[in-house]
Structures are given as C-alpha cells and as structure tokens.
Protein backbone atom coordinates (compact mmCIF):
# COMPACT_ATOMS: atom_id res chain seq x y z
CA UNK A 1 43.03 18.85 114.45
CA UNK A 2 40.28 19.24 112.05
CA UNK A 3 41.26 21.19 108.48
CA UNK A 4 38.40 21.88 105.91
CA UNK A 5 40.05 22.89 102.77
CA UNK A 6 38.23 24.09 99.73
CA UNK A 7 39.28 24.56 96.16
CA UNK A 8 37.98 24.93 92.46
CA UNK A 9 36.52 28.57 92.95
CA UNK A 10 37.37 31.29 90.42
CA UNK A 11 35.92 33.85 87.34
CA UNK A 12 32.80 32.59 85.22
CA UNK A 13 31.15 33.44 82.96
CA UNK A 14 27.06 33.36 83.19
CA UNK A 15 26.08 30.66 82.07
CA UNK A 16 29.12 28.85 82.50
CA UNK A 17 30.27 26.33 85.52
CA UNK A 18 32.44 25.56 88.22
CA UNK A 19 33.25 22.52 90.54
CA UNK A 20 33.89 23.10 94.23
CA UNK A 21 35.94 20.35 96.10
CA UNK A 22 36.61 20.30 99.77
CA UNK A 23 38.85 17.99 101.47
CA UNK A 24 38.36 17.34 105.21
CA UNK A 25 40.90 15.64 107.50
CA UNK A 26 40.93 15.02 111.19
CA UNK A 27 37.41 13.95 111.58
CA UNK A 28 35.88 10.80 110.29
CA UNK A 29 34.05 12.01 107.37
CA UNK A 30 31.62 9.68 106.53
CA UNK A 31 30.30 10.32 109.89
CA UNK A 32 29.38 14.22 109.03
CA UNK A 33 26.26 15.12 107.40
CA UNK A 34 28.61 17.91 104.87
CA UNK A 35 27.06 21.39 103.80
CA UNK A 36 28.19 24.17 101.28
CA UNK A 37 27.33 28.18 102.71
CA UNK A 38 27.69 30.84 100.95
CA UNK A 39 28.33 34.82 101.73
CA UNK A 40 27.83 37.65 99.30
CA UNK A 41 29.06 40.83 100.65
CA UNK A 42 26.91 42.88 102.98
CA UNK A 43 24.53 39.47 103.13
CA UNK A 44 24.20 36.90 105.96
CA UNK A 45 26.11 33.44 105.33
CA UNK A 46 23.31 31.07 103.95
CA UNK A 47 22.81 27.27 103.31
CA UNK A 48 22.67 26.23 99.70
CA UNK A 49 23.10 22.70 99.92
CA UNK A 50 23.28 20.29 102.07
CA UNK A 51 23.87 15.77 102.22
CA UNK A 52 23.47 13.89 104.76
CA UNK A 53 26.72 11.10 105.82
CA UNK A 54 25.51 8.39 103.28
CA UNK A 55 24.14 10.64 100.62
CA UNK A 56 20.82 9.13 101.01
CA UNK A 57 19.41 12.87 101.69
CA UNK A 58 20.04 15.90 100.16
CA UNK A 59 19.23 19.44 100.47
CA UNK A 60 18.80 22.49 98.26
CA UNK A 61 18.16 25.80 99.00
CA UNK A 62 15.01 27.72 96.18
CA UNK A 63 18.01 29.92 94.86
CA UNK A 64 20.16 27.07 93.60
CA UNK A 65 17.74 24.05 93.03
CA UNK A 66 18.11 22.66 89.70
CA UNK A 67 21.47 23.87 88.52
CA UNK A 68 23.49 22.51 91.58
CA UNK A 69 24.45 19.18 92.87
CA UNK A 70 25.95 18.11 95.72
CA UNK A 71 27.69 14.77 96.09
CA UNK A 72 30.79 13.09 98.43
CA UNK A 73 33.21 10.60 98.19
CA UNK A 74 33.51 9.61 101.75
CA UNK A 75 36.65 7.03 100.73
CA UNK A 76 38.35 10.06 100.07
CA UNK A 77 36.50 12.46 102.50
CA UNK A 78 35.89 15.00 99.51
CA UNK A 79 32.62 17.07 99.16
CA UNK A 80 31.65 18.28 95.60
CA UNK A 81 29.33 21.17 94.62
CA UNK A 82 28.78 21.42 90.53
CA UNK A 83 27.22 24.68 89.94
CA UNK A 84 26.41 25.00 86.16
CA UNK A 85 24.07 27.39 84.99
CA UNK A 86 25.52 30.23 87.14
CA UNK A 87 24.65 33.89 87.19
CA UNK A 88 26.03 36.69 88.51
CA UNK A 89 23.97 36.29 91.68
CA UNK A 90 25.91 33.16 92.69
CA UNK A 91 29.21 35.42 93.43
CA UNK A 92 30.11 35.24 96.63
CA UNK A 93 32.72 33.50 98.97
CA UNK A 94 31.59 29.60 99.17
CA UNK A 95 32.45 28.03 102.38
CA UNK A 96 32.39 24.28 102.69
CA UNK A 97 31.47 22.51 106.67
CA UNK A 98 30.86 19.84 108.82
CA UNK A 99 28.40 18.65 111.22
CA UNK A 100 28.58 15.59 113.33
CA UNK A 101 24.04 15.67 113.57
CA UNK A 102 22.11 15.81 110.52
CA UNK A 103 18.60 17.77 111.45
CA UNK A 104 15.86 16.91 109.38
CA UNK A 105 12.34 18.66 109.20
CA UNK A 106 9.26 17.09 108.45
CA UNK A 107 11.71 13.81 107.09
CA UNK A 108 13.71 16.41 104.68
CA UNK A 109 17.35 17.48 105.35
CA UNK A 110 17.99 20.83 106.98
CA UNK A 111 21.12 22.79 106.41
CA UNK A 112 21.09 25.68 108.88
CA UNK A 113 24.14 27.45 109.72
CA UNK A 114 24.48 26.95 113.58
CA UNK A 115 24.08 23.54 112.89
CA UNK A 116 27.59 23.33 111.49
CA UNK A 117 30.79 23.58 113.87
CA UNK A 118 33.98 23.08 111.74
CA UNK A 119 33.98 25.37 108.49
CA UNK A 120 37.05 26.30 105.91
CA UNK A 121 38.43 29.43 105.10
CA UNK A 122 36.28 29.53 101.90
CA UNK A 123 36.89 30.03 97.67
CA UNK A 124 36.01 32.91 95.98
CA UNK A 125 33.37 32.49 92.93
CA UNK A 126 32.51 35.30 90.60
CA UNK A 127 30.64 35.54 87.92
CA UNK A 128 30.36 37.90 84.87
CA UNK A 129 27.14 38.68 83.16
C-alpha cells in the first residue's frame, strides 16, 4: 500500500519561508520521478516543481522559479520543497506525488498533473501580506 505523507505547511509571513517534507512508503522511491502541486481555492491543481528519480533534472513552474527548490533524499524516500521568498499568492493546499515515468519535453522535465498517480492528502500554506 502506497502512503504519501506531507508535513511542514503552516502561517507565513510574506517574505518569510517554509520547508515542505513528504515521506513516501510502499513504493521504491528512488524509482519515481517526485512532483509538488498546488491548489488555491476556486483554481485548478497545478505543477510547481518537479525532479526527476536521480535529481539530475528539475522542473519549475514561471510562478515559483527562483525562490523554490526542490530536492530528495531517496535513502530516506523524503521529497523537500524550500519556498522562501513567499507571498500571499503562494497560499494554497500543497500536495506532494509520485510518478513511476518522468516525461520530458524538448530534453526538459515536465510536471503535468495526469502524469502523477499516487498523491497525499496535502498541507495547508498561508501566507500574510
């Protein structure tokens, strides 16, 4: 059985920063390219980052480039998201997920939604202006 468990969401201030974790279990996880989603309310689910099984690609989506990082330990099949530099516009629900194909376009890492087949529950991040 395959459990996707996030953690480390909560209140920020802008400006300020948080660090996601998610823990997978049940699936060989250094044989998962890993992706974070997020979901604002009344907004689609969308893919803000993205690594491939041996971190050798990554993938960031225009609205978080340059103030978040994505990075795994696959000895202790944990994903990380650092988000620093956050505004407002980063609240949402933060889901974490799995998929067993990484899809690449044009030799860069894709991280589209459908692509992705187990998924946690998710962590709540808000942030105050």
């Amino acid at each position: 059985q395959v459990q996707v468990v996030e953690s480390g969401g909560g209140l920020a201030q802008a400006g300020g920063s948080l660090r996601l974790s998610c823990i997978v279990s049940g699936l060989t996880f250094g044989d998962y390219t890993m992706g974070w989603f997020r979901q604002a309310p009344g907004k689609e689910r969308e893919g803000i980052s993205c690594i491939s099984r041996s971190s050798g690609s990554t993938y960031y989506s225009d609205s978080v480039k340059g103030r978040f990082t994505i990075s795994r330990a696959n000895a202790e099949n944990t994903l990380y998201l650092q988000m620093n530099s956050l505004k407002p516009e980063d609240t949402a629900m933060y889901y974490c997920a799995a998929s067993p194909v990484g899809y690449y376009r044009a030799g860069y890492l894709t991280c589209a939604r459908a692509n992705f087949g187990y998924w946690g529950q998710g962590t709540q991040v808000t942030v105050s202006s």
